[in-house]
Protein backbone atom coordinates (compact mmCIF):
# COMPACT_ATOMS: atom_id res chain seq x y z
CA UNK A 1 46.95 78.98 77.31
CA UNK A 2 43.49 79.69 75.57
CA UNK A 3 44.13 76.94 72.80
CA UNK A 4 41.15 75.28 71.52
CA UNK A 5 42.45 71.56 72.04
CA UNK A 6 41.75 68.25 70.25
CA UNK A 7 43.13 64.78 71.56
CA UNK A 8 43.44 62.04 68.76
CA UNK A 9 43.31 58.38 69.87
CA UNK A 10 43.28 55.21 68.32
CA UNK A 11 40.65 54.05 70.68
CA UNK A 12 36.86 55.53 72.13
CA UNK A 13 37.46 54.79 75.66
CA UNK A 14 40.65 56.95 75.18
CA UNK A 15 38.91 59.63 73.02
CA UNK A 16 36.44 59.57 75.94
CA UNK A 17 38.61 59.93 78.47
CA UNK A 18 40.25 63.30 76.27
CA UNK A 19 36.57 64.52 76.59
CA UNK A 20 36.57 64.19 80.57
CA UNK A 21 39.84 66.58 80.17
CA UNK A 22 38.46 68.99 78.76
CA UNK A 23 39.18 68.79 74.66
CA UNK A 24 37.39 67.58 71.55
CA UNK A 25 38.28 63.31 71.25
CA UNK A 26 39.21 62.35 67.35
CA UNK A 27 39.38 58.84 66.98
CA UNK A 28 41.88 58.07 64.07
CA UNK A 29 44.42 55.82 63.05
CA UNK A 30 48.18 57.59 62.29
CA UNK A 31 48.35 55.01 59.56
CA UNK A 32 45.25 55.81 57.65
CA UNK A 33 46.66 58.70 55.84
CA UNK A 34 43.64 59.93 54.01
CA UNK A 35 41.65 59.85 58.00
CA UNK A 36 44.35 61.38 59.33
CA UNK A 37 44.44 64.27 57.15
CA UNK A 38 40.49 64.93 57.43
CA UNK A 39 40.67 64.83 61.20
CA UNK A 40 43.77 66.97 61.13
CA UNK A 41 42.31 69.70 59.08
CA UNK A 42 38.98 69.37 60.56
CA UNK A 43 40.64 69.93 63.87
CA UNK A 44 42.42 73.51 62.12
CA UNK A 45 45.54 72.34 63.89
CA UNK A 46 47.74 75.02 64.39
CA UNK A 47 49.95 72.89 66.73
CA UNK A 48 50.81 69.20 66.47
CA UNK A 49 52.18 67.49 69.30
CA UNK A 50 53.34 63.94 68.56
CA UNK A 51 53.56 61.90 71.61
CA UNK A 52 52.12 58.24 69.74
CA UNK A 53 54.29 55.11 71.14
CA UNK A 54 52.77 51.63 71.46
CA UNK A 55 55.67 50.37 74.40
CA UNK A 56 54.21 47.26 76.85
CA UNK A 57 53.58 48.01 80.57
CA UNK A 58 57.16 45.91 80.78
CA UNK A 59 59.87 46.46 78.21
CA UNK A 60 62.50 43.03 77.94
CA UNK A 61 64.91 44.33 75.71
CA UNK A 62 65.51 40.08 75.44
CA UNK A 63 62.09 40.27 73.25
CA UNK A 64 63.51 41.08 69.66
CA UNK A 65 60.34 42.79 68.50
CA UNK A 66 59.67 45.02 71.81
CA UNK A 67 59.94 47.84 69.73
CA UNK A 68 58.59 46.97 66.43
CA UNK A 69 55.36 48.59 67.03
CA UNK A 70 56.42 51.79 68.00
CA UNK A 71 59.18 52.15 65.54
CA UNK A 72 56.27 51.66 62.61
CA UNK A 73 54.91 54.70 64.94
CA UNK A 74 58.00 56.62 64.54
CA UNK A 75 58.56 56.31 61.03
CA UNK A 76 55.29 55.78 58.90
CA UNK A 77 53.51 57.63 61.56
CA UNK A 78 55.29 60.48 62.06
CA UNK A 79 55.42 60.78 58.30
CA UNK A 80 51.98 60.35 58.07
CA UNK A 81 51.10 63.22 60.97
CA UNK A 82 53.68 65.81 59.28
CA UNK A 83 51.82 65.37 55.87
CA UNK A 84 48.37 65.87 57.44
CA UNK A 85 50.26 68.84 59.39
CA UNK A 86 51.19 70.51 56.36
CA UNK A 87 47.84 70.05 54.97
CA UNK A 88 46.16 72.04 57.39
CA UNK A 89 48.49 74.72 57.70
CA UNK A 90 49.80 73.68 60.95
CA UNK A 91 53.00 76.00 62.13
CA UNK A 92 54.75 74.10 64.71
CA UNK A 93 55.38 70.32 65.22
CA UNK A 94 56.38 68.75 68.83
CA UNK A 95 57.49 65.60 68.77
CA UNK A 96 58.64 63.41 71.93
CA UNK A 97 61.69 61.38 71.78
CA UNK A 98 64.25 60.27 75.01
CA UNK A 99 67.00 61.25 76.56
CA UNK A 100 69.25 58.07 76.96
CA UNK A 101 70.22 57.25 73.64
CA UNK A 102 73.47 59.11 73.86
CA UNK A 103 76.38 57.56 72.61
CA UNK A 104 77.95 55.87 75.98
CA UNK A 105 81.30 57.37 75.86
CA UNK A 106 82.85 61.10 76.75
CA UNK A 107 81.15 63.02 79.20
CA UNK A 108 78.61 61.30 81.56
CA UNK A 109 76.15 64.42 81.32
CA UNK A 110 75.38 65.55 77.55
CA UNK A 111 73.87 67.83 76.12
CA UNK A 112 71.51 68.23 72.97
CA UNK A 113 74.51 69.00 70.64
CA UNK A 114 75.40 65.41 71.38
CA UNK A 115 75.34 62.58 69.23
CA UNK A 116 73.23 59.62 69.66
CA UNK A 117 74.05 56.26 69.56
CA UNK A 118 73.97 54.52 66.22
CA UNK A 119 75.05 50.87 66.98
CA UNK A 120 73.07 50.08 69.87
CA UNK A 121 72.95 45.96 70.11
CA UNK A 122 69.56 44.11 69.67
CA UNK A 123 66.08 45.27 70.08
CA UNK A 124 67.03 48.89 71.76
CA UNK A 125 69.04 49.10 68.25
CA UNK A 126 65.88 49.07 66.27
CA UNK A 127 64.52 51.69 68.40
CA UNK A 128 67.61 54.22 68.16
CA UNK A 129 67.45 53.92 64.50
CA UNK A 130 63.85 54.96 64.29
CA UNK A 131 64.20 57.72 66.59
CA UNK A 132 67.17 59.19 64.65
CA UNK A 133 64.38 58.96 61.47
CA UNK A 134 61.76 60.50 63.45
CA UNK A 135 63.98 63.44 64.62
CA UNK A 136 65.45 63.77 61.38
CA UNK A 137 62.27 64.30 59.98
CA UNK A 138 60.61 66.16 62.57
CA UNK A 139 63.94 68.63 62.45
CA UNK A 140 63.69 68.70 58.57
CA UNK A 141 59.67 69.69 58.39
CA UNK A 142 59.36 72.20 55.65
CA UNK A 143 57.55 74.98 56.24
CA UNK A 144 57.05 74.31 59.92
CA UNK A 145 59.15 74.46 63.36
CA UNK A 146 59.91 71.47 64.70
CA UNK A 147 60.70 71.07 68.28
CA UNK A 148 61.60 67.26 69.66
CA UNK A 149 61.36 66.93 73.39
CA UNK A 150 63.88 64.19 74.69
CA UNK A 151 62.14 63.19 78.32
CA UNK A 152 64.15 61.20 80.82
CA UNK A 153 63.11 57.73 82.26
CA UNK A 154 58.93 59.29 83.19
CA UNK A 155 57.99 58.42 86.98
CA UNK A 156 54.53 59.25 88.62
CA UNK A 157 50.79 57.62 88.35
CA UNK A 158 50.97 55.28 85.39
CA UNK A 159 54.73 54.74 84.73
CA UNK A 160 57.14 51.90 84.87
CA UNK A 161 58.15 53.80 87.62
CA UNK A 162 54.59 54.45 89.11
CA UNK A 163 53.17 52.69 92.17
CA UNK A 164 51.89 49.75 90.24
CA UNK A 165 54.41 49.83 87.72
CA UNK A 166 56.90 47.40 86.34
CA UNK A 167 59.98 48.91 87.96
CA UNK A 168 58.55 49.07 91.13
CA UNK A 169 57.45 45.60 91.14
CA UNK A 170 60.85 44.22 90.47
CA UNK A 171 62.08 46.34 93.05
CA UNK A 172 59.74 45.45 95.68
CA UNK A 173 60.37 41.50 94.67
CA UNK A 174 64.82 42.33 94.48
CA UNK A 175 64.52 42.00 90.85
CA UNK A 176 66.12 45.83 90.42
CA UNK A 177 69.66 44.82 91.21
CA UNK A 178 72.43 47.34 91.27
CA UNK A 179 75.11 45.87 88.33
CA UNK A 180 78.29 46.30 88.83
CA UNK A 181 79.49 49.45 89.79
CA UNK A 182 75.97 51.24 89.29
CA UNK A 183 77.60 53.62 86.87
CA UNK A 184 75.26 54.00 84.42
CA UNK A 185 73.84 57.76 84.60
CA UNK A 186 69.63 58.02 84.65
CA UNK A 187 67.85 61.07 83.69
CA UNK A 188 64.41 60.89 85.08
CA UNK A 189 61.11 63.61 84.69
CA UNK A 190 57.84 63.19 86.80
CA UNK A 191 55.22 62.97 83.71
CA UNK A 192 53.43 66.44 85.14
CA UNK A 193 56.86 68.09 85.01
CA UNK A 194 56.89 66.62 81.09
CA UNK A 195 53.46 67.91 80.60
CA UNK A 196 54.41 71.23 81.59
CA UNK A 197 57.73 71.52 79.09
CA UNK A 198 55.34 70.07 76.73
CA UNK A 199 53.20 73.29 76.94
CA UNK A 200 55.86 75.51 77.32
CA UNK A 201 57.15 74.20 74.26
CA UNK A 202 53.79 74.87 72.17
CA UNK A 203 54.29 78.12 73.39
CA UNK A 204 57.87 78.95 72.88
CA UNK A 205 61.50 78.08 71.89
CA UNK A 206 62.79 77.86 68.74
CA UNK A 207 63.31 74.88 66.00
CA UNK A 208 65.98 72.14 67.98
CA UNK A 209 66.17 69.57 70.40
CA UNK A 210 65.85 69.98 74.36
CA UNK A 211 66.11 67.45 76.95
CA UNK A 212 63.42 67.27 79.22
CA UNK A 213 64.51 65.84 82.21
CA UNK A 214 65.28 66.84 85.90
CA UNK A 215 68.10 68.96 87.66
CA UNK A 216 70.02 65.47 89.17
CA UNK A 217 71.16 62.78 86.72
CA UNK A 218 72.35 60.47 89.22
CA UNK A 219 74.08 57.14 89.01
CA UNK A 220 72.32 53.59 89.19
CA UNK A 221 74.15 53.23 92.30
CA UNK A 222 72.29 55.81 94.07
CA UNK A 223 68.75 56.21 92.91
CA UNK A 224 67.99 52.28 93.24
CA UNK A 225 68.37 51.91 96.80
CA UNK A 226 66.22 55.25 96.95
CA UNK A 227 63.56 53.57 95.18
CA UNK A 228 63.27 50.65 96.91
CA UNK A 229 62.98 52.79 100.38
CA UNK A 230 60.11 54.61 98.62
CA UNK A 231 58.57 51.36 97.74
CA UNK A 232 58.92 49.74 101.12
CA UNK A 233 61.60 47.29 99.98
CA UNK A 234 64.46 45.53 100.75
CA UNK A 235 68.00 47.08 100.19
CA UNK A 236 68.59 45.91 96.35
CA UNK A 237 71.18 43.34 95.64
CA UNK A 238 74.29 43.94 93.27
CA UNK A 239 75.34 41.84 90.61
CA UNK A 240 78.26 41.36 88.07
CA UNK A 241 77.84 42.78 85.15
CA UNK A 242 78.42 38.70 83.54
CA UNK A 243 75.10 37.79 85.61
CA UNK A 244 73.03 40.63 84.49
CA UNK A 245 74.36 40.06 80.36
CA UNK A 246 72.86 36.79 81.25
CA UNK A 247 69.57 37.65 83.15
CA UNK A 248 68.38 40.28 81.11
CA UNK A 249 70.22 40.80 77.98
CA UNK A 250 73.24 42.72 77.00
CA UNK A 251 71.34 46.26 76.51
CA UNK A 252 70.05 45.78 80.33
CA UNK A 253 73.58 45.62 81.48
CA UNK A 254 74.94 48.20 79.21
CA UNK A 255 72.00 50.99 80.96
CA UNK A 256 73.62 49.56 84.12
CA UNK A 257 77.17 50.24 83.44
CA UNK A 258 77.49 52.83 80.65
CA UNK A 259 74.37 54.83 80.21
CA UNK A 260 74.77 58.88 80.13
CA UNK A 261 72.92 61.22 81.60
CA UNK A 262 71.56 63.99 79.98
CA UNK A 263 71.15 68.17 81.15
CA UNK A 264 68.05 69.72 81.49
CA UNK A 265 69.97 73.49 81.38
CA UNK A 266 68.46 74.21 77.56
CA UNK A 267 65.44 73.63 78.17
CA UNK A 268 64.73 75.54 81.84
CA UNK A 269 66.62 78.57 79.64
CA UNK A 270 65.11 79.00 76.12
CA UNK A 271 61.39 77.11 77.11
CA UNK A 272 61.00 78.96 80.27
CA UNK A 273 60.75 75.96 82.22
CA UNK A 274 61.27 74.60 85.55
CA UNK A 275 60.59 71.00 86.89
CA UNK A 276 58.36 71.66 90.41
CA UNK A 277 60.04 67.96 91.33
CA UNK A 278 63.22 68.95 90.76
CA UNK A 279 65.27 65.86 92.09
CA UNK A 280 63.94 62.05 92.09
CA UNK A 281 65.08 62.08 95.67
CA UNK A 282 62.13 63.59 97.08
CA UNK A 283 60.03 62.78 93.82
CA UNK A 284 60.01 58.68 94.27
CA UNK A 285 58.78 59.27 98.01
CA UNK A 286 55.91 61.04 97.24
CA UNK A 287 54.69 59.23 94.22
CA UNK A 288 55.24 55.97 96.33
CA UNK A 289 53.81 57.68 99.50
């Protein structure tokens, strides 16, 4: 779109690897206000886009401080990044956040109008109630137009749900097991369809919230045993609900029975913006070809 781009990382070989793309590399830590602020301004950022988490290549939502890192992220460091915004001027603010932490009851599709959940149990608790900070503040910016980007469950080259990642593994070993029912709804987004709403977003659409996800939430029940054909697995097994409380904690089982999916119509309407995988269906296959 003709901007004149800087990536800021926490790391060189990351920096570097924003110079093999094609932009300036910054290398700055969100927490170091004062750094953050010169490299901001230096950078004459016009646009922010906010897309810092620091989530493990496996998330056990048994592990009480999963999250902590990237809630510090999502509070301190989004304040942080909005002041140095300010600073410099900048006009608009993008900020990612996700699309299933709706409240689990009602309608099994919702939209952005929707409220999130505020008493999550456990470590996926923690998480909620930093995200409702960040997008409170992001929402809030004075002086600026902030946009947050909810993105389903991201599948594609370097994912959980990626060739090599987590999900996939546990799949491929029957460690994905279908609880219950399988009624808990999943909104997933190949990562190159969430680049592309990311850009569109820099672009256009006003101040709000838009859920960034593709045209077929779809129940446990039926996009497991699709994944584990793309993987070259065995049909998965199904457990009670009791079994997987016990296996893999109570927010594990709750995705599995009660989770909500989440529509994608705002977004393809007001950002101008349409998925090229539209459906997980064909998407898993040819990420897991």
């Amino acid at each position: 779109a003709g901007h004149d781009v800087t990536g800021m990382t926490r790391s060189e070989s990351r920096a570097e690897a924003v110079r093999q793309a094609g932009a300036r590399g910054a290398v700055v830590d969100v927490f170091d206000a004062d750094a953050l602020r010169g490299a901001v301004e230096e950078a004459r950022a016009d646009v922010i886009v906010h897309e810092l988490t620091a989530l493990p290549d496996r998330l056990d939502f048994r592990q009480k401080d999963v999250y902590a890192p990237t809630n510090r992220l999502r509070t301190e460091g989004t304040r942080n990044l909005l002041g140095a915004a300010r600073a410099a001027g900048a006009r608009r603010f993008i900020c990612q956040s996700i699309a299933f932490a709706y409240c689990n009851d009602g309608s099994r599709l919702k939209s952005e109008a929707d409220p999130l959940l505020d008493d999550a149990p456990g470590a996926f608790g923690s998480g909620v109630k930093a995200l409702n900070e960040m997008e409170a503040m992001v929402l809030g910016a004075d002086g600026m137009d902030g946009l947050v980007l909810r993105y389903g469950f991201f599948y594609g080259p370097g994912t959980h749900y990626g060739a090599d990642g987590a999900m996939v593994v546990d799949v491929r070993r029957r460690r994905l097991p279908i609880v219950g029912k399988g009624a808990g709804v999943f909104s997933f987004i190949h990562v190159d369809d969430a680049a592309d709403a990311t850009v569109a977003a820099v672009e256009r659409g006003a101040p709000g919230v838009y859920n960034v996800t593709d045209d077929e939430p779809a129940p446990m029940s039926q996009w497991v045993p699709v994944l584990a054909e793309a993987a070259g697995a065995k049909r998965p097994m199904r457990v009670p609900v009791w079994l997987a409380k016990l296996m893999g904690g109570k927010q594990a089982a709750t995705f599995s029975a009660e989770l909500r999916g989440a529509s994608n119509e705002k977004a393809k309407r007001e950002l101008g913006w349409q998925p090229a995988h539209p459906s997980w269906r064909s998407g898993f296959a040819e990420t897991l070809s």
